[in-house]
Protein backbone atom coordinates (compact mmCIF):
# COMPACT_ATOMS: atom_id res chain seq x y z
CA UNK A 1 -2.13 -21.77 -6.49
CA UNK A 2 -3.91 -23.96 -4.25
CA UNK A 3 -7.56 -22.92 -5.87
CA UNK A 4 -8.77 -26.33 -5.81
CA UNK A 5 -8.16 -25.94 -1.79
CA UNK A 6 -11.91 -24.11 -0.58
CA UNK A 7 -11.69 -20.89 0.87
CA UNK A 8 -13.59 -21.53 3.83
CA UNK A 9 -11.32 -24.75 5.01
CA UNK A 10 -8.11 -23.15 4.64
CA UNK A 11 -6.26 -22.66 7.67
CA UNK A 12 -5.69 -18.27 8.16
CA UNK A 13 -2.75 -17.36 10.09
CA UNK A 14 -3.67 -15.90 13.72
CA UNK A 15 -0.53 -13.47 13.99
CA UNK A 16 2.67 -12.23 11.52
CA UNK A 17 4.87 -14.72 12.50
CA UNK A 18 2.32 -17.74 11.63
CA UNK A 19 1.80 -15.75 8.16
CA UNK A 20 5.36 -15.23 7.33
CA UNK A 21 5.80 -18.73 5.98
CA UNK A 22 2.48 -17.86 3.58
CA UNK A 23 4.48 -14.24 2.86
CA UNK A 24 7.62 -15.93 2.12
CA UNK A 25 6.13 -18.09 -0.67
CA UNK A 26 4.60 -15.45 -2.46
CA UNK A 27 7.58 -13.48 -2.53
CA UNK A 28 9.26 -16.70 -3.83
CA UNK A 29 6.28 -17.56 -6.30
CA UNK A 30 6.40 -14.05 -7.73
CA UNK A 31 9.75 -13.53 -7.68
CA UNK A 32 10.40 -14.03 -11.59
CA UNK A 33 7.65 -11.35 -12.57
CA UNK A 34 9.89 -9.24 -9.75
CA UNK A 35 13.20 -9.65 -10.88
CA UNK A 36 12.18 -8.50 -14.89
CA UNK A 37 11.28 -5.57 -13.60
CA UNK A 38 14.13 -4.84 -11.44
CA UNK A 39 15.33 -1.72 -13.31
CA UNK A 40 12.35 -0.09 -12.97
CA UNK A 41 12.26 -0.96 -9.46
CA UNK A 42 15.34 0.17 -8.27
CA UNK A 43 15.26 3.67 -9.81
CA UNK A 44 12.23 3.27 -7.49
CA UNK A 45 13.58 2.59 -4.57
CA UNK A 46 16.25 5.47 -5.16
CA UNK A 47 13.42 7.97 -5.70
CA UNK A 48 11.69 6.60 -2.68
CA UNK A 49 15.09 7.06 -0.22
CA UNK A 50 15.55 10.92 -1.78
CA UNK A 51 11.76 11.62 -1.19
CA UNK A 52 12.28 10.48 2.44
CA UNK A 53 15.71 12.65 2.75
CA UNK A 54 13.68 15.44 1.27
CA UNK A 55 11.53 15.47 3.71
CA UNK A 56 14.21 15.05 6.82
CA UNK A 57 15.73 17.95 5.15
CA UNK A 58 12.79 20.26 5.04
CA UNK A 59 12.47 21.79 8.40
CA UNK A 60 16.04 22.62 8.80
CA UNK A 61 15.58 26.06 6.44
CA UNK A 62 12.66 27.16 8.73
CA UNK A 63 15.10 26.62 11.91
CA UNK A 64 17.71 28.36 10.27
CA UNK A 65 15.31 31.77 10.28
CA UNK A 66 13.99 30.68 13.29
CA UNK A 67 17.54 30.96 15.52
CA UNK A 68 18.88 33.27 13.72
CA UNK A 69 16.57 36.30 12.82
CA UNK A 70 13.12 35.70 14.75
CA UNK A 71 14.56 34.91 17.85
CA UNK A 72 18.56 34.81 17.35
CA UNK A 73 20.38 33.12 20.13
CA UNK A 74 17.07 31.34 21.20
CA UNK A 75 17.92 27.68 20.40
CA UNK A 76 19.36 25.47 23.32
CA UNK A 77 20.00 22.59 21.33
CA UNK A 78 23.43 21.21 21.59
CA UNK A 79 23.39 20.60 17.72
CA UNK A 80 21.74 24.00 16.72
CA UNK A 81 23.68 25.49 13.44
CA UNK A 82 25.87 28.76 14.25
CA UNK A 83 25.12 31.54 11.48
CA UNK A 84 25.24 34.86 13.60
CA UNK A 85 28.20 36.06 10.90
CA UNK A 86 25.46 35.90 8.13
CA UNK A 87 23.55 38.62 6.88
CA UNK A 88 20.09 37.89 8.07
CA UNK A 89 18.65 39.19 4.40
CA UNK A 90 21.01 36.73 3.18
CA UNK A 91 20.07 33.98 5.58
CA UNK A 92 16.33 34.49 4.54
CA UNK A 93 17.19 34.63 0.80
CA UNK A 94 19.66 31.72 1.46
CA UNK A 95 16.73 29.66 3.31
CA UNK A 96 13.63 30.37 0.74
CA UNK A 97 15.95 29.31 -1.93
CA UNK A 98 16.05 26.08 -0.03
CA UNK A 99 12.71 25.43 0.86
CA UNK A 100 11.95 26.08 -2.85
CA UNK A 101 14.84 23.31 -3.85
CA UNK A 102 13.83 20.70 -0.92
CA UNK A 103 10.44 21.05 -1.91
CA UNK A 104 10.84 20.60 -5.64
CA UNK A 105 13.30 18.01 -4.90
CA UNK A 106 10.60 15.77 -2.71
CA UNK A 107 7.87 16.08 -5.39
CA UNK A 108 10.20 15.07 -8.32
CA UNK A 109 11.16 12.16 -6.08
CA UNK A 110 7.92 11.25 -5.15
CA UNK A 111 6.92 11.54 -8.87
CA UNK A 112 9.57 9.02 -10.10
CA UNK A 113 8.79 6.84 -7.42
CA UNK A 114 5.08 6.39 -7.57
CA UNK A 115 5.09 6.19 -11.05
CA UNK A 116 7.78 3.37 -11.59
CA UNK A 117 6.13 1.30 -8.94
CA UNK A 118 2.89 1.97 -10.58
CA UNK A 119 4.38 0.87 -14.06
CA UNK A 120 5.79 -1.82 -12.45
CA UNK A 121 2.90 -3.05 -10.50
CA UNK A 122 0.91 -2.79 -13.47
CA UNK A 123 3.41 -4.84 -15.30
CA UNK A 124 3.52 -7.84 -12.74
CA UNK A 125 0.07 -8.00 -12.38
CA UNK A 126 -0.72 -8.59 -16.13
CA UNK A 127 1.87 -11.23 -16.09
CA UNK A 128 0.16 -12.78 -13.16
CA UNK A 129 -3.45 -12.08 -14.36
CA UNK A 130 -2.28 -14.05 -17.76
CA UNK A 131 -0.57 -17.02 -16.02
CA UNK A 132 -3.74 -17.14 -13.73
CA UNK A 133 -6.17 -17.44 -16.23
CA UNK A 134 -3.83 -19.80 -17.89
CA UNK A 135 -4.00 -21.86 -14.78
CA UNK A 136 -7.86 -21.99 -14.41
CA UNK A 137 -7.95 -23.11 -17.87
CA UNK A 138 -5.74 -25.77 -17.52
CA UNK A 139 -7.81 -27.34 -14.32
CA UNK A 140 -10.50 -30.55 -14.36
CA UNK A 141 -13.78 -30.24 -15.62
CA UNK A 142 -14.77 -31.73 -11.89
CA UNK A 143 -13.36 -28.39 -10.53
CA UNK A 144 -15.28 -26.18 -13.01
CA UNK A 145 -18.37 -28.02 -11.59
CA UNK A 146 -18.26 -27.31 -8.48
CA UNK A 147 -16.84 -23.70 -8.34
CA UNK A 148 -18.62 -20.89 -9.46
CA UNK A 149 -18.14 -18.59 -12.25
CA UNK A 150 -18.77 -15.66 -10.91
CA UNK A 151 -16.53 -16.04 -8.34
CA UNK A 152 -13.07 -17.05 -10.43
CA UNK A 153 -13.91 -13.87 -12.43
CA UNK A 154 -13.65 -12.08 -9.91
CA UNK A 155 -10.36 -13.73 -8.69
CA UNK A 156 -9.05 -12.79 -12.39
CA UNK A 157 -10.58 -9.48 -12.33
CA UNK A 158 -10.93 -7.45 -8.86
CA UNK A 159 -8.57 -9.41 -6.40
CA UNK A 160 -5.25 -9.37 -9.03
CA UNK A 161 -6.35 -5.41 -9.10
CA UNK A 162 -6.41 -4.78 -5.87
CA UNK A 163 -2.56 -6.79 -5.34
CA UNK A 164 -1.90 -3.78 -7.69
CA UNK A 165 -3.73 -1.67 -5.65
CA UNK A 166 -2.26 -2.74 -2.24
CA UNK A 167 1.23 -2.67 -4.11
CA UNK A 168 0.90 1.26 -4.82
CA UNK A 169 -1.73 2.86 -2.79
CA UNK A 170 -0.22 1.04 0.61
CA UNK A 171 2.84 -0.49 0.45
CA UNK A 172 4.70 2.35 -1.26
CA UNK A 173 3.10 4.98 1.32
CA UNK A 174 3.78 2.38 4.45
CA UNK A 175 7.33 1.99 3.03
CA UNK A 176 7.86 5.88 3.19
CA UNK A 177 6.19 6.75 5.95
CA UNK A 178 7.99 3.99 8.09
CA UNK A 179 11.69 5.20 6.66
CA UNK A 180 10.77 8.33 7.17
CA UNK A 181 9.37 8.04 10.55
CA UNK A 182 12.80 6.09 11.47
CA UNK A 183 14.86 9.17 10.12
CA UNK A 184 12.77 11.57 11.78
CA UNK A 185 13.51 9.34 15.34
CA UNK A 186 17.45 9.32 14.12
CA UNK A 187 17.62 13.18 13.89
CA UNK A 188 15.68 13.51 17.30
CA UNK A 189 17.83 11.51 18.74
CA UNK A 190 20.89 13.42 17.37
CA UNK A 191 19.76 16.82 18.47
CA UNK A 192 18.41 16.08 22.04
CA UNK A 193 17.85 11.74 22.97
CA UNK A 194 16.28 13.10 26.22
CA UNK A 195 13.76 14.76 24.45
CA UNK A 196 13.56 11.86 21.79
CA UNK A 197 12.76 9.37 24.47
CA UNK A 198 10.00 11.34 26.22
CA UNK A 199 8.97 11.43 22.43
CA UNK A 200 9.04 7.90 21.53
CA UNK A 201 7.18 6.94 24.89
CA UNK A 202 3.54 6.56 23.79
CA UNK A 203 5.35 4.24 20.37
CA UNK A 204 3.33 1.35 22.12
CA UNK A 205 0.42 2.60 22.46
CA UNK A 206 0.36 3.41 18.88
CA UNK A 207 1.80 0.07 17.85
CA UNK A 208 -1.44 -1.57 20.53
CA UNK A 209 -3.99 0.86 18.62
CA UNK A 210 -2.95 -0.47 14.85
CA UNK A 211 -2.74 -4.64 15.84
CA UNK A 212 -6.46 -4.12 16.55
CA UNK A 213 -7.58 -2.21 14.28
CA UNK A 214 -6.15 -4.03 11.64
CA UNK A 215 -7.36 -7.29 12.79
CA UNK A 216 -10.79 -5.91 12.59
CA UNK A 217 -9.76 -4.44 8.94
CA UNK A 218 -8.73 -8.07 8.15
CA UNK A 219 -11.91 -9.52 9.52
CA UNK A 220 -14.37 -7.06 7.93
CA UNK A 221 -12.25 -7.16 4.44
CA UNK A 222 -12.50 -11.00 4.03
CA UNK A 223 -16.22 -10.80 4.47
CA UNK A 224 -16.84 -8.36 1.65
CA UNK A 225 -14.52 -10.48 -0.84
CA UNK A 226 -16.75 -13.19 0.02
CA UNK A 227 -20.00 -10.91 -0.71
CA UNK A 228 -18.57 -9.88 -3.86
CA UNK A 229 -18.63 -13.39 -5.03
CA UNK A 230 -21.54 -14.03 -4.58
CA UNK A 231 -22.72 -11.40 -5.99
CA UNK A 232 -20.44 -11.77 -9.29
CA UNK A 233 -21.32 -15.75 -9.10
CA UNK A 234 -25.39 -14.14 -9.30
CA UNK A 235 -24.51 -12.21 -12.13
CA UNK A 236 -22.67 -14.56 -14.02
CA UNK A 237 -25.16 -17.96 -13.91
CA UNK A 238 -28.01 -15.21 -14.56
CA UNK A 239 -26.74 -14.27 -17.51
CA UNK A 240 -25.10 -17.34 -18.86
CA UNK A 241 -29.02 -18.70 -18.70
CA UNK A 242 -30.45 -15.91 -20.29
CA UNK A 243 -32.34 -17.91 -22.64
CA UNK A 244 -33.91 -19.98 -19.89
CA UNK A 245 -34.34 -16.85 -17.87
CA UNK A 246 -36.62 -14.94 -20.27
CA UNK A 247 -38.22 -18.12 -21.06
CA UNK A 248 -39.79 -18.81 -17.40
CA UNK A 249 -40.35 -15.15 -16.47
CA UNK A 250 -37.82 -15.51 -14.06
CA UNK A 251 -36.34 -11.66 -14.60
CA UNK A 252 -37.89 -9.76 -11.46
CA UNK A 253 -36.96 -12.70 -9.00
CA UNK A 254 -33.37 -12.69 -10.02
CA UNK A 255 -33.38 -8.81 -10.54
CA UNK A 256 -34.36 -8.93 -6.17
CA UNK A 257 -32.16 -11.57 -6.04
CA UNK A 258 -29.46 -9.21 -7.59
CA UNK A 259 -30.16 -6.41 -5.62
CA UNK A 260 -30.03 -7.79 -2.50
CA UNK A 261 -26.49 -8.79 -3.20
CA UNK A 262 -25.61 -5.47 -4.08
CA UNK A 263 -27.02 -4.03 -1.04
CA UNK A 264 -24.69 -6.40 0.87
CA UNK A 265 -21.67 -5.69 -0.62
């Protein structure tokens, strides 16, 4: 896992491409904790692609009683849907029943699919939490030395939470948002692709916006893993030489000390 490589002097990646490589061996060094859960993960993914369909299907009962009892005849779309031979009462009836069934549809989707990634997630990460402390365990006293505690309890502790973290609380939202947002750019494009391009226009400006802000999120993020450290490393040696603390008086000055820390992070 490359821990006895220091932070500091590892060489970061200054754009996607140069961090695919890095991406790719992940995937490839996780890949057996991925592949055990792969049944759990696919019925997943399924829930995930009906949550997204749900939600390209949920405007078309509101059109329906738009063009046809609002303002009937209205729509100049070349793909509008002809019901003038339907009752309207039964059009209404016909559309609240579907907005009732697309909308219980999404959320039962959405249910199955956050919570099997969640399981999931949560399964992979104890796997890699165990083979990670396994790991540390296994490395040379000289290591030990020179790292410090605080700071490879954290690695076991807060940074394999927050892969599960990133894994359900981003990923899974960036993965249906993006499908979605594709979908929603097929249908515009299948009802009007004038319309869909004048849409689409400001795309880059959007795609401009993110690249900086997340390189400012990646900046800012790295800096407050490294204050946590530090402050978990303070901790840590503090209490470890409790004995020696209490005996030299030493409580207020590493109570500041503490403190300060804290107030950084």
């Amino acid at each position: 896992m490359n821990s006895t490589i220091p932070p500091a002097k590892r060489k970061r990646p200054k754009n996607l491409q140069a961090a695919v490589p890095g991406i790719q061996r992940i995937l490839q060094r996780f890949s057996p904790q991925v592949r055990k859960q792969g049944v759990l993960l696919t019925i997943s993914i399924i829930g995930l692609f009906v949550e997204v369909l749900a939600r390209l299907l949920e405007p078309w009962p509101l059109k329906l009683i738009f063009d046809n009892i609002i303002v009937p005849g209205a729509s100049a779309t070349p793909r509008s849907i002809p019901f003038s031979d339907v009752e309207p009462a039964v059009l209404l009836i016909g559309s609240a029943v579907a907005i009732i069934g697309v909308a219980a549809l999404q959320a039962g989707a959405a249910y199955v699919s956050l919570v099997g990634m969640s399981l999931a997630a949560s399964r992979i990460v104890t796997e890699i939490r165990a083979e990670l402390y396994v790991h540390l365990q296994r490395l040379s006293l000289s290591f030990h030395y020179k790292a410090k505690s605080g700071d490879l309890i954290t690695r076991i502790t807060s940074d394999i939470d927050r892969l599960r973290d990133v894994t359900v609380t981003a990923a899974v939202p960036l993965l249906v948002n993006t499908v979605t947002l594709v979908g929603m750019v097929g249908v515009m494009f299948f009802m009007d692709w004038e319309l869909a391009l004048i849409a689409i226009a400001i795309f880059p400006l959007f795609i401009l916006s993110s690249i900086n802000i997340t390189k400012r999120i990646h900046k800012v993020a790295r800096q407050q893993r490294k204050r946590e450290g530090v402050m978990a490393a303070a901790a840590a040696e503090a209490i470890g030489a409790i004995k020696v603390v209490q005996a030299l008086s030493l409580e207020d000055m590493l109570e500041e000390m503490f403190s300060r820390e804290t107030r950084k992070v």
